[in-house]
PDB file of N, CA and C in Angstrom:
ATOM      1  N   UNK A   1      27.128  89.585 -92.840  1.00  0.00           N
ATOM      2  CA  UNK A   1      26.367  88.401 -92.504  1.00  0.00           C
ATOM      3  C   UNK A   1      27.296  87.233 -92.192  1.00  0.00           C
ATOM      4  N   UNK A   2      28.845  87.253 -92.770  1.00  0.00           N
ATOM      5  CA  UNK A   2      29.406  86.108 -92.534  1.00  0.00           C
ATOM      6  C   UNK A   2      29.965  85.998 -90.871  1.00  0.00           C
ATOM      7  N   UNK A   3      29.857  87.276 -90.667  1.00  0.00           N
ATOM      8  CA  UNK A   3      30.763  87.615 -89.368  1.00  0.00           C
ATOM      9  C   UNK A   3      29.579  87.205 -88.340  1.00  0.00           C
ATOM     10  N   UNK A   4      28.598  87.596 -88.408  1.00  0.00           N
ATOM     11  CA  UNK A   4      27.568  87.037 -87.492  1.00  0.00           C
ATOM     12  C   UNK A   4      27.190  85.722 -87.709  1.00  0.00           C
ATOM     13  N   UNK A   5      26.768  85.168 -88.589  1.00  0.00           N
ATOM     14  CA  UNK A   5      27.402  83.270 -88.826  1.00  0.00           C
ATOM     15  C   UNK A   5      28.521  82.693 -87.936  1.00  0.00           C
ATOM     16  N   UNK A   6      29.137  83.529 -88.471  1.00  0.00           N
ATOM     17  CA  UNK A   6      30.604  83.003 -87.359  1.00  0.00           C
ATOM     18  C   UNK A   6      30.603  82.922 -85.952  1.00  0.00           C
ATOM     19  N   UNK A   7      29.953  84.281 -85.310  1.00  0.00           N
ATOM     20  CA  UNK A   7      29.849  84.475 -83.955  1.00  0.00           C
ATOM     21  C   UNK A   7      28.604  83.976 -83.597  1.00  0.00           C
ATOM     22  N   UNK A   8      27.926  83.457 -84.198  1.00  0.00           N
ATOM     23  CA  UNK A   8      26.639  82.688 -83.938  1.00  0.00           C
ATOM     24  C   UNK A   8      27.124  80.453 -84.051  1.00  0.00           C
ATOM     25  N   UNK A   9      27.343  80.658 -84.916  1.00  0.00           N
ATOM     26  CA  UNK A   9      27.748  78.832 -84.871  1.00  0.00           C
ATOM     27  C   UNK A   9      29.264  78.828 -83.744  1.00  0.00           C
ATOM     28  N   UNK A  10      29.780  79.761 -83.083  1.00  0.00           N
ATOM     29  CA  UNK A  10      30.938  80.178 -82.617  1.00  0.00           C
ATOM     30  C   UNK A  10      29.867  79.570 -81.042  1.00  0.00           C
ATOM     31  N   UNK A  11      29.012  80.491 -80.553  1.00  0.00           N
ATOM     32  CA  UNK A  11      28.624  80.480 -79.296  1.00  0.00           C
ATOM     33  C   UNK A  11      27.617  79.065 -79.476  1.00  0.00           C
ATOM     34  N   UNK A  12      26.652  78.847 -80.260  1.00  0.00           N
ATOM     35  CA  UNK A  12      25.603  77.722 -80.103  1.00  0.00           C
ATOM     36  C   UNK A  12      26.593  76.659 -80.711  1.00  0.00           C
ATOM     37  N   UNK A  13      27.820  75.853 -80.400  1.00  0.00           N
ATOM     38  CA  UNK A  13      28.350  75.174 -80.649  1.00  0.00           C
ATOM     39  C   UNK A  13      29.535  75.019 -79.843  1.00  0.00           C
ATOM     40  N   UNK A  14      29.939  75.736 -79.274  1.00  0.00           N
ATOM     41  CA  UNK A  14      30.629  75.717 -78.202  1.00  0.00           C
ATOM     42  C   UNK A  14      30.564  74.438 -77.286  1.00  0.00           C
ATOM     43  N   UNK A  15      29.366  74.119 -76.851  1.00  0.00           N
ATOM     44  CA  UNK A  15      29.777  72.488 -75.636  1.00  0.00           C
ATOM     45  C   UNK A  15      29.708  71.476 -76.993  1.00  0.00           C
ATOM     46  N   UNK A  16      29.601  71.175 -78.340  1.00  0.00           N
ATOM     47  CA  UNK A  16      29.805  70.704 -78.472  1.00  0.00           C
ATOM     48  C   UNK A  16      31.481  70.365 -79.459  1.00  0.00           C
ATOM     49  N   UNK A  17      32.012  71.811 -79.943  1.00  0.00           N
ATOM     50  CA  UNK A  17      33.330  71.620 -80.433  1.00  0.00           C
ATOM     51  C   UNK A  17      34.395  72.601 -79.562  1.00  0.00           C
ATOM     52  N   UNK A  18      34.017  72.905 -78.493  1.00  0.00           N
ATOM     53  CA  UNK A  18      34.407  74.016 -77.704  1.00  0.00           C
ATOM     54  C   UNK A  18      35.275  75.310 -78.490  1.00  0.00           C
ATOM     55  N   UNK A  19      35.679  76.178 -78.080  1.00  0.00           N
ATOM     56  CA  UNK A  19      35.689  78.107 -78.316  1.00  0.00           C
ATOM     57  C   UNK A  19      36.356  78.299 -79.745  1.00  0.00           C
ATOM     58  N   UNK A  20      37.394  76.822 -79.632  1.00  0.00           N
ATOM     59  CA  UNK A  20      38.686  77.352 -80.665  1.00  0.00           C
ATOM     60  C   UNK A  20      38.673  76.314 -81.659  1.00  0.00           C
ATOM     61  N   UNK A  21      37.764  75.726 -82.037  1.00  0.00           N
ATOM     62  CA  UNK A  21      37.291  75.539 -83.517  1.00  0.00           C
ATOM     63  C   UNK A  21      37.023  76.596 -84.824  1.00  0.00           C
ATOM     64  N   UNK A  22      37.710  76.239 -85.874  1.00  0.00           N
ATOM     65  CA  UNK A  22      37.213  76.763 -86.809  1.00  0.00           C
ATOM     66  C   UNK A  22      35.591  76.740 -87.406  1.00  0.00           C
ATOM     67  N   UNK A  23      35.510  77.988 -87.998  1.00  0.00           N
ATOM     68  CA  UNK A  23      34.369  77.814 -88.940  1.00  0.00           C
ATOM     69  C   UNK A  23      33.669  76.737 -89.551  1.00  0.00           C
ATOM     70  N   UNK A  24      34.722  76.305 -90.199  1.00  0.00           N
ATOM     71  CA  UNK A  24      34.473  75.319 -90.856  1.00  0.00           C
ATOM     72  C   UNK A  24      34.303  74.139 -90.545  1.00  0.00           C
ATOM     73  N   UNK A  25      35.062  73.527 -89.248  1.00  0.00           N
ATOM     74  CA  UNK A  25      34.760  72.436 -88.534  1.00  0.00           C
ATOM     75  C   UNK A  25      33.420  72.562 -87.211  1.00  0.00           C
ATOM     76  N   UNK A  26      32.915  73.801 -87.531  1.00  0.00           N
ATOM     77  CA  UNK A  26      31.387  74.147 -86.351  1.00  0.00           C
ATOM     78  C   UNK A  26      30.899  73.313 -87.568  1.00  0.00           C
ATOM     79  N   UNK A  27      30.619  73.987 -88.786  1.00  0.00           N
ATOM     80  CA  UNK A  27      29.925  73.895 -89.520  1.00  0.00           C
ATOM     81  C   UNK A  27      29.525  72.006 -90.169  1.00  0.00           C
ATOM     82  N   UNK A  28      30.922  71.524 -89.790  1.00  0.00           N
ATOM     83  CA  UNK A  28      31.074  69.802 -90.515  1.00  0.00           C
ATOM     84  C   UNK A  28      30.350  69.639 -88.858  1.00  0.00           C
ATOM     85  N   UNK A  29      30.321  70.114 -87.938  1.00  0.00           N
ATOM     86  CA  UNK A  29      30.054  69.599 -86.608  1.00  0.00           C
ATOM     87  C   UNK A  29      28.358  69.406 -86.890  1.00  0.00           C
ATOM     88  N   UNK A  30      27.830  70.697 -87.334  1.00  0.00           N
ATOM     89  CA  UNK A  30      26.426  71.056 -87.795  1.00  0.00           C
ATOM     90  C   UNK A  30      25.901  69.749 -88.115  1.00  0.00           C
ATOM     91  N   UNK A  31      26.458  69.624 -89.742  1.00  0.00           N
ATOM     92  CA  UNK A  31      25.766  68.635 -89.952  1.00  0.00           C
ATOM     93  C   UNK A  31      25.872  67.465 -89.901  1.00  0.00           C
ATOM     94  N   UNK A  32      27.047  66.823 -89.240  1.00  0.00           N
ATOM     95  CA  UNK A  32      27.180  65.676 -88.334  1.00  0.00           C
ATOM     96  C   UNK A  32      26.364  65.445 -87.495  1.00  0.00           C
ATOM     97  N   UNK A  33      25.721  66.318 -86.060  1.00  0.00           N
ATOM     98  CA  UNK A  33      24.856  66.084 -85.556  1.00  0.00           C
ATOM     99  C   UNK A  33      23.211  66.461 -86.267  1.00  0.00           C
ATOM    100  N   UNK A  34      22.888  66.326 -86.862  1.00  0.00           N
ATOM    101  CA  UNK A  34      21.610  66.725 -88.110  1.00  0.00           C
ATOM    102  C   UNK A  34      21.597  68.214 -87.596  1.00  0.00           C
ATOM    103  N   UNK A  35      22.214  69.096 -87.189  1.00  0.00           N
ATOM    104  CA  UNK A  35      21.362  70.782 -86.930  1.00  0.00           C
ATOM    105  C   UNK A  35      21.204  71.114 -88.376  1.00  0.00           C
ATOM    106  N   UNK A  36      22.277  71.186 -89.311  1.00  0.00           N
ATOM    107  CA  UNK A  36      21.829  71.304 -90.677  1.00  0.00           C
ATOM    108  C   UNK A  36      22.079  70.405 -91.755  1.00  0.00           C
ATOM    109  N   UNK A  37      21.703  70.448 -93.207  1.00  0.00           N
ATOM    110  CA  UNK A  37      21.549  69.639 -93.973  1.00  0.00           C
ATOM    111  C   UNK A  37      23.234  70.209 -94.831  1.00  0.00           C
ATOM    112  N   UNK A  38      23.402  68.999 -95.795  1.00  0.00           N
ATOM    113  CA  UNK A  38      24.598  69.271 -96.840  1.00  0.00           C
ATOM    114  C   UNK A  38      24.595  71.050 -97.414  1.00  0.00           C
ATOM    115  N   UNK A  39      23.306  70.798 -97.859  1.00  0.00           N
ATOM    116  CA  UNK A  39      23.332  71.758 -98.540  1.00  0.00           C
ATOM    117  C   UNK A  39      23.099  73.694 -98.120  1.00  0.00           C
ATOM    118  N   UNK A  40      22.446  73.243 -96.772  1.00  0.00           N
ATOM    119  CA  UNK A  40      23.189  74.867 -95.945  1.00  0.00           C
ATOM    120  C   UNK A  40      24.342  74.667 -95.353  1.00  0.00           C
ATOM    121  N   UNK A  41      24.867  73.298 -95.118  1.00  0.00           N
ATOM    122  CA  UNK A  41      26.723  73.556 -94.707  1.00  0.00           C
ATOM    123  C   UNK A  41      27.074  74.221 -95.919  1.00  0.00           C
ATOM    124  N   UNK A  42      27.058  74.222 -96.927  1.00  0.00           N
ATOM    125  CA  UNK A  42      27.542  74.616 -98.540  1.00  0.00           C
ATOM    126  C   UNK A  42      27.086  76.177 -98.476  1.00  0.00           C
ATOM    127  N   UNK A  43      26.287  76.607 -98.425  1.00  0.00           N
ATOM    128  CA  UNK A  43      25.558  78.172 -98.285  1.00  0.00           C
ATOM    129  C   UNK A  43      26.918  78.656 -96.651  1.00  0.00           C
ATOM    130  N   UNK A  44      26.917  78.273 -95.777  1.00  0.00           N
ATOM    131  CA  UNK A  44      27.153  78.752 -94.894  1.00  0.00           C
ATOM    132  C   UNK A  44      28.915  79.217 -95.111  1.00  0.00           C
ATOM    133  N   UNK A  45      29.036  77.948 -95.645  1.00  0.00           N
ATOM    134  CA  UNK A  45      30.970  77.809 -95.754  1.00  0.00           C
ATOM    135  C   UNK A  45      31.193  78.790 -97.032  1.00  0.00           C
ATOM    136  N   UNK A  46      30.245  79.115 -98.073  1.00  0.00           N
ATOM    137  CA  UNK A  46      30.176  80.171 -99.447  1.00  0.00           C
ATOM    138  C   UNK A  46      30.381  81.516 -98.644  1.00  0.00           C
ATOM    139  N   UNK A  47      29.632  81.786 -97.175  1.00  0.00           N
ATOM    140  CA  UNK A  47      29.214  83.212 -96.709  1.00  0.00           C
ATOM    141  C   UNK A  47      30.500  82.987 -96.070  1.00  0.00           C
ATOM    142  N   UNK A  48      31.262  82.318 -95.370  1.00  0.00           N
ATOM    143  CA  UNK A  48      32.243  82.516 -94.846  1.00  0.00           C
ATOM    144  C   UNK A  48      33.331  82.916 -96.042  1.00  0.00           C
ATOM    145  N   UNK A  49      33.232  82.099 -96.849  1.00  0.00           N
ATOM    146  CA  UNK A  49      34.841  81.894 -97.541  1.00  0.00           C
ATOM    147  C   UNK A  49      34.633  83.261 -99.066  1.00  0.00           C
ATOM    148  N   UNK A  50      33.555  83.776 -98.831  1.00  0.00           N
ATOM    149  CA  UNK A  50      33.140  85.173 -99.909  1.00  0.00           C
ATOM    150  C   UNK A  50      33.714  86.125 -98.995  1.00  0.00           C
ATOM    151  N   UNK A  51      33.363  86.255 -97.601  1.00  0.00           N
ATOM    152  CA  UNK A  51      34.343  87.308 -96.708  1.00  0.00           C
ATOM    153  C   UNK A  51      35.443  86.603 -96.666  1.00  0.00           C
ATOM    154  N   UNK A  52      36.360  86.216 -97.797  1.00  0.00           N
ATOM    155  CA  UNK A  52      37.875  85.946 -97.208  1.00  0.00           C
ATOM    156  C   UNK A  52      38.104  85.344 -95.803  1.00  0.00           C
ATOM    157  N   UNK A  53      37.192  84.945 -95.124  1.00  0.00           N
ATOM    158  CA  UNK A  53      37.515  84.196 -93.575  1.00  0.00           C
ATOM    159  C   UNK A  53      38.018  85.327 -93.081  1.00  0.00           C
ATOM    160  N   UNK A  54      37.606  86.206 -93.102  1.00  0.00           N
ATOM    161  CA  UNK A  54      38.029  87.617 -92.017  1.00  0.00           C
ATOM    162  C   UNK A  54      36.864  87.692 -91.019  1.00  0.00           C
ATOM    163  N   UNK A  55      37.285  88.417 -90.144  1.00  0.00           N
ATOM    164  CA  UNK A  55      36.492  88.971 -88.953  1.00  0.00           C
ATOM    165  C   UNK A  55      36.290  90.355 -88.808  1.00  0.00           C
ATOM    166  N   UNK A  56      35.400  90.931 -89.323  1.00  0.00           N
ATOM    167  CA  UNK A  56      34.948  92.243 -89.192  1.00  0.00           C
ATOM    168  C   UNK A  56      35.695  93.466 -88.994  1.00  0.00           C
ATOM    169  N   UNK A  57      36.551  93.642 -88.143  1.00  0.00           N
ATOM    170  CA  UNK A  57      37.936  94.162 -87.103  1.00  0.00           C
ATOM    171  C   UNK A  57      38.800  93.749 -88.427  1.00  0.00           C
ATOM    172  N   UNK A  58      39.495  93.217 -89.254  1.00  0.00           N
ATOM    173  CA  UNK A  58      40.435  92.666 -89.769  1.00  0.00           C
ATOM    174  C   UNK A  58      40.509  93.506 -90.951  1.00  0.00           C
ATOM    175  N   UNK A  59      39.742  93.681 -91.487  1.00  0.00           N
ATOM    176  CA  UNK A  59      39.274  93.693 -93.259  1.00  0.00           C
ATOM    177  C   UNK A  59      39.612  95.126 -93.049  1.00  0.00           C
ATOM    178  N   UNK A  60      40.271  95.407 -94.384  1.00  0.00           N
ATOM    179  CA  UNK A  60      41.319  96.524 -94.274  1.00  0.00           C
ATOM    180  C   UNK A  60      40.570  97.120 -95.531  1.00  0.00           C
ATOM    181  N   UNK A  61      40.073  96.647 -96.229  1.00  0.00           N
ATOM    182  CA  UNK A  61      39.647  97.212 -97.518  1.00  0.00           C
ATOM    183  C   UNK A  61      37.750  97.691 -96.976  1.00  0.00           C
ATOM    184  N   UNK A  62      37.157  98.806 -97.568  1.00  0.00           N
ATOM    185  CA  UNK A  62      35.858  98.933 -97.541  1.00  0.00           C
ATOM    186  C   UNK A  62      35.244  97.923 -98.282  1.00  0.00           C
ATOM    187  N   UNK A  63      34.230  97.471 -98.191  1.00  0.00           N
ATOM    188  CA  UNK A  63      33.278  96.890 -98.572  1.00  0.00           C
ATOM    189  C   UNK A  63      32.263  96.941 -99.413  1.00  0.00           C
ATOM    190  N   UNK A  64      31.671  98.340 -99.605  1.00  0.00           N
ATOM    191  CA  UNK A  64      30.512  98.894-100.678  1.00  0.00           C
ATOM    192  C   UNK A  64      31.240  99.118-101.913  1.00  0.00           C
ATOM    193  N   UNK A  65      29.774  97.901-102.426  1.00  0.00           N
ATOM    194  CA  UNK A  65      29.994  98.080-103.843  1.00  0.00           C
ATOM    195  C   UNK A  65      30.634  96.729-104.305  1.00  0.00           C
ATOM    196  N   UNK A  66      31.428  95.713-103.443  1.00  0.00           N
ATOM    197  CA  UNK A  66      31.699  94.081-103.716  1.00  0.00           C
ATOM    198  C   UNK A  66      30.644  93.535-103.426  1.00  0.00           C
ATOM    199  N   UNK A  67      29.724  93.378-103.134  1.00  0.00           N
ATOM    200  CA  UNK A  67      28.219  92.300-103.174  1.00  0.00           C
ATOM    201  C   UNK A  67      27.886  92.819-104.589  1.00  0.00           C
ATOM    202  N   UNK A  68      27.028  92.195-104.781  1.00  0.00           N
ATOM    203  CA  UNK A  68      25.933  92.299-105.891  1.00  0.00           C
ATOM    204  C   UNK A  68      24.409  91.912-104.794  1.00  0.00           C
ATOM    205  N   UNK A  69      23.098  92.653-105.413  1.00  0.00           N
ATOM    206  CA  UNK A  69      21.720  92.467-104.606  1.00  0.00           C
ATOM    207  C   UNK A  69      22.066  90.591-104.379  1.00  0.00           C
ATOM    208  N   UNK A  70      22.171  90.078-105.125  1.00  0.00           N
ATOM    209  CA  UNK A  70      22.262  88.514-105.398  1.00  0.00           C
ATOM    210  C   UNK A  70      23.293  88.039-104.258  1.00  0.00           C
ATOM    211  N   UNK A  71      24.275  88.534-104.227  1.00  0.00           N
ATOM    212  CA  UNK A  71      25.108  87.939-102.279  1.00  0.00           C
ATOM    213  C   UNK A  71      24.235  88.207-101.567  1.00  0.00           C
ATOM    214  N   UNK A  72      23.709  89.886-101.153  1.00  0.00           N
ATOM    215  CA  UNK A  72      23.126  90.239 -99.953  1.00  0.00           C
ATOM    216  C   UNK A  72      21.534  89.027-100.018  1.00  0.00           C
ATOM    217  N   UNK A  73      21.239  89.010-101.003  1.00  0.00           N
ATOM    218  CA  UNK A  73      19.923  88.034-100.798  1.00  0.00           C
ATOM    219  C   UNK A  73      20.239  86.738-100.476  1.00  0.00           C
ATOM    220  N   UNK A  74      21.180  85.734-100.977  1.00  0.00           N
ATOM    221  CA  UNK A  74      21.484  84.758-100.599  1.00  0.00           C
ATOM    222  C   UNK A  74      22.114  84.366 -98.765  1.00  0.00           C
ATOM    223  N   UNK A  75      22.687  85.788 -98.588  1.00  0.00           N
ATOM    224  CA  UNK A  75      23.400  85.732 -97.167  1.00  0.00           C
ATOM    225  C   UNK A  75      22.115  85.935 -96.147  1.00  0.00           C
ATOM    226  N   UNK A  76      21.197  86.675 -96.540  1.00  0.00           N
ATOM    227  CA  UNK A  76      20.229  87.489 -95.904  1.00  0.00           C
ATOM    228  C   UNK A  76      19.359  85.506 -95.766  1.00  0.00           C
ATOM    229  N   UNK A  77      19.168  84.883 -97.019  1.00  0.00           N
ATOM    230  CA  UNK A  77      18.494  83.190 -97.050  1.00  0.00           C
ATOM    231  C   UNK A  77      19.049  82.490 -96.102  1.00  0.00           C
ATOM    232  N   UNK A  78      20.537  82.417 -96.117  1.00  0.00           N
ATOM    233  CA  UNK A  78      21.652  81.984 -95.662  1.00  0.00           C
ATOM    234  C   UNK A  78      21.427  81.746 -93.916  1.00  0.00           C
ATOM    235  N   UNK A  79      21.176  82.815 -93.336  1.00  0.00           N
ATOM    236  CA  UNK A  79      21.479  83.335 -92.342  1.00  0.00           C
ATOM    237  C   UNK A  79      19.745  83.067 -91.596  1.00  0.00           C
ATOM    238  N   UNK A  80      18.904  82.980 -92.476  1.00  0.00           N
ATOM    239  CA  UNK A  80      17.477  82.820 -92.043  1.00  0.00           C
ATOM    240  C   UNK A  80      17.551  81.325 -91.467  1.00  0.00           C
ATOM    241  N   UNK A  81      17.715  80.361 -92.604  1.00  0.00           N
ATOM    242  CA  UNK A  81      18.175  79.298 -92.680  1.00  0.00           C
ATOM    243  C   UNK A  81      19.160  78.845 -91.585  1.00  0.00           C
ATOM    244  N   UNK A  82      20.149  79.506 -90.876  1.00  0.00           N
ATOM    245  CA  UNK A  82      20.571  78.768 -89.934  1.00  0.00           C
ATOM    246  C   UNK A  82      20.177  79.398 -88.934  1.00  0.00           C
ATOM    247  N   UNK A  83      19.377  80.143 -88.564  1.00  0.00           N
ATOM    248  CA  UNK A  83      18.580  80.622 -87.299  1.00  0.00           C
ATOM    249  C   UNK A  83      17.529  80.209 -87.071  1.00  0.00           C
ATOM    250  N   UNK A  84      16.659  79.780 -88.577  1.00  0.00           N
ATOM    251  CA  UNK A  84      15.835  78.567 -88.162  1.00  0.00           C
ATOM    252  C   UNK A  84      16.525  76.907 -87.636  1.00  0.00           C
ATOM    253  N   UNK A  85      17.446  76.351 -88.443  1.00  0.00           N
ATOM    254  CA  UNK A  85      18.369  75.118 -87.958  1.00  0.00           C
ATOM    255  C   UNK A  85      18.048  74.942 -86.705  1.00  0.00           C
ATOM    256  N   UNK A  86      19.047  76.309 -85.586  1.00  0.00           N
ATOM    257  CA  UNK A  86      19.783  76.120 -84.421  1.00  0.00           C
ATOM    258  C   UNK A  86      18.278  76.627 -83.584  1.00  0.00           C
ATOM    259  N   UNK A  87      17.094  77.259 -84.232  1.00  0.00           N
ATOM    260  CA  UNK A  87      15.678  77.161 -82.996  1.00  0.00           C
ATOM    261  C   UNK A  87      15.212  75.859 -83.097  1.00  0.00           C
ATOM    262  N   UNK A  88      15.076  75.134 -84.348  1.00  0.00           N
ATOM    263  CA  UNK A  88      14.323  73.564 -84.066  1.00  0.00           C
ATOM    264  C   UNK A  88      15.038  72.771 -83.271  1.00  0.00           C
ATOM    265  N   UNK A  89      16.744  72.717 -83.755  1.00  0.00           N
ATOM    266  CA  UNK A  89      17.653  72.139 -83.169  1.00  0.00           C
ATOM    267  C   UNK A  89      17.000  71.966 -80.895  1.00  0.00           C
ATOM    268  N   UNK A  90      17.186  73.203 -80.980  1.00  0.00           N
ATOM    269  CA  UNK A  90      17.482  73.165 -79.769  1.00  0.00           C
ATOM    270  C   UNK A  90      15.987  73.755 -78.958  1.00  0.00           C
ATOM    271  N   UNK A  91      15.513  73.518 -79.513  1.00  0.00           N
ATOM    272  CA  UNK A  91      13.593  73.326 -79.389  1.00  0.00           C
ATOM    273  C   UNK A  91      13.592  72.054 -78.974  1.00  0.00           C
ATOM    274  N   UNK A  92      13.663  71.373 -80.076  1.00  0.00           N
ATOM    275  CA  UNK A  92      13.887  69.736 -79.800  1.00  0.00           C
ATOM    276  C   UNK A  92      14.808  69.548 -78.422  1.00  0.00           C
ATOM    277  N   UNK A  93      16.207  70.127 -78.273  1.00  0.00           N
ATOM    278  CA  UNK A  93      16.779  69.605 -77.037  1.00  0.00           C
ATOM    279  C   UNK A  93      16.189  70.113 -75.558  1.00  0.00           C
ATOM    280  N   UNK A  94      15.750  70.768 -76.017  1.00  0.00           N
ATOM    281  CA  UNK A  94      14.539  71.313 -74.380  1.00  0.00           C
ATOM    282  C   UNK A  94      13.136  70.667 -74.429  1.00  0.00           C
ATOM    283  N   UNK A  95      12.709  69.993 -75.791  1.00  0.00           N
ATOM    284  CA  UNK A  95      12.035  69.123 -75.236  1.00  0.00           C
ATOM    285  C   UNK A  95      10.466  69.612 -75.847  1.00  0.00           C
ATOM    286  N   UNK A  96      10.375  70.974 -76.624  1.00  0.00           N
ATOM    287  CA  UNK A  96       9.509  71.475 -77.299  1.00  0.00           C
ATOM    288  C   UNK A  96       9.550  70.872 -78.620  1.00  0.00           C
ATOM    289  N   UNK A  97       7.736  70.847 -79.069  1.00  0.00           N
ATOM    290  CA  UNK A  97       7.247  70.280 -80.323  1.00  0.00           C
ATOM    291  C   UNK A  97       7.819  70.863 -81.434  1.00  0.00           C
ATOM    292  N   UNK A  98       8.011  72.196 -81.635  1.00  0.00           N
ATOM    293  CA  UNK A  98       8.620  73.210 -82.449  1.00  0.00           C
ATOM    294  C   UNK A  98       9.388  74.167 -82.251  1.00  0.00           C
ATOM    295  N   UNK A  99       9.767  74.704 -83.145  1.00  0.00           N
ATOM    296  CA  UNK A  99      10.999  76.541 -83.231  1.00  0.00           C
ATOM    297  C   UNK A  99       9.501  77.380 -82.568  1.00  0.00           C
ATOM    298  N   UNK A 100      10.027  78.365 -81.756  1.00  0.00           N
ATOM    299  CA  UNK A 100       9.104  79.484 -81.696  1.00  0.00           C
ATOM    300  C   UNK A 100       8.996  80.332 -82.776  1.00  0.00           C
ATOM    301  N   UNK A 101       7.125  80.406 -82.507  1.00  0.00           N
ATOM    302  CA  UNK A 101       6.363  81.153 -83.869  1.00  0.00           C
ATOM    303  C   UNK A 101       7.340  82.138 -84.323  1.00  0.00           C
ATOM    304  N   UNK A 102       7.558  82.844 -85.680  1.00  0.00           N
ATOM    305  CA  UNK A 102       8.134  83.540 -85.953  1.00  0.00           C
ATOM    306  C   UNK A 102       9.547  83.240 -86.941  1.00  0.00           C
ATOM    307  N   UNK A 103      10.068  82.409 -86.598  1.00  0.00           N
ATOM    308  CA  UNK A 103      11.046  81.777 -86.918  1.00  0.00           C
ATOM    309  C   UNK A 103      11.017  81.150 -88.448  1.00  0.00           C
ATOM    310  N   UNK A 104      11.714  81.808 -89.475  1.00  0.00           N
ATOM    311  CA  UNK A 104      11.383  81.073 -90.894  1.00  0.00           C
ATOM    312  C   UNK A 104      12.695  81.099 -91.498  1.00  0.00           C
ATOM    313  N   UNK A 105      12.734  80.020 -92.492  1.00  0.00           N
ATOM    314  CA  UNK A 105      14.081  80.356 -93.579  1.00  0.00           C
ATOM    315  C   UNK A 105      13.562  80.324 -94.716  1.00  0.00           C
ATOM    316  N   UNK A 106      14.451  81.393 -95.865  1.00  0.00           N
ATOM    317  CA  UNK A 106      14.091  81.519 -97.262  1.00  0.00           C
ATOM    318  C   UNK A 106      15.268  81.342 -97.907  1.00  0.00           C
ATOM    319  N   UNK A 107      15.295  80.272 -98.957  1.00  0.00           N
ATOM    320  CA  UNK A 107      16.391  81.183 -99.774  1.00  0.00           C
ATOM    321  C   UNK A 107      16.073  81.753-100.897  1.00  0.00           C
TER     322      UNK A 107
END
């Protein structure tokens, strides 16, 4: 989930911090322009910095069995939460009343 965070605030952030920004500065970018609040920059930068800031391709060690149900649920909130953000976000910049139906965050 962190790796798709990444490649997701990576592409819908692009015209505004262009390609070769870090994670972490999409993310201060986020909620500088209101797309998200303090407290999913904090959830988002946890899902990054729990994968060691690796990229999928990188990570040399397997994976099963380091989460607990309690990461995968929070990342699974995590990740709802900024896919709702970046549909209102940019709902609003095209000029629509709302996110299209469907669209929810939990944590």
């Amino acid at each position: 989930m962190g790796s798709l965070a990444e490649s997701i605030t990576k592409d819908a952030m692009q015209s505004f911090c262009g390609k070769k920004q870090g994670y972490a500065k999409r993310t201060a970018k986020m909620r500088e322009l209101g797309i998200i609040d303090g407290a999913l920059e904090r959830k988002l930068d946890w899902l990054w910095d729990y994968r060691n800031r690796e990229h999928l391709f990188l990570i040399e060690d397997r994976e099963y069995g380091h989460y607990t149900l309690e990461h995968y649920n929070d990342a699974i909130g995590t990740f709802r939460a900024l896919r709702k953000a970046l549909h209102e976000y940019f709902a609003q910049l095209a000029g629509l009343e709302r996110a299209p139906q469907g669209v929810r965050a939990e944590f």
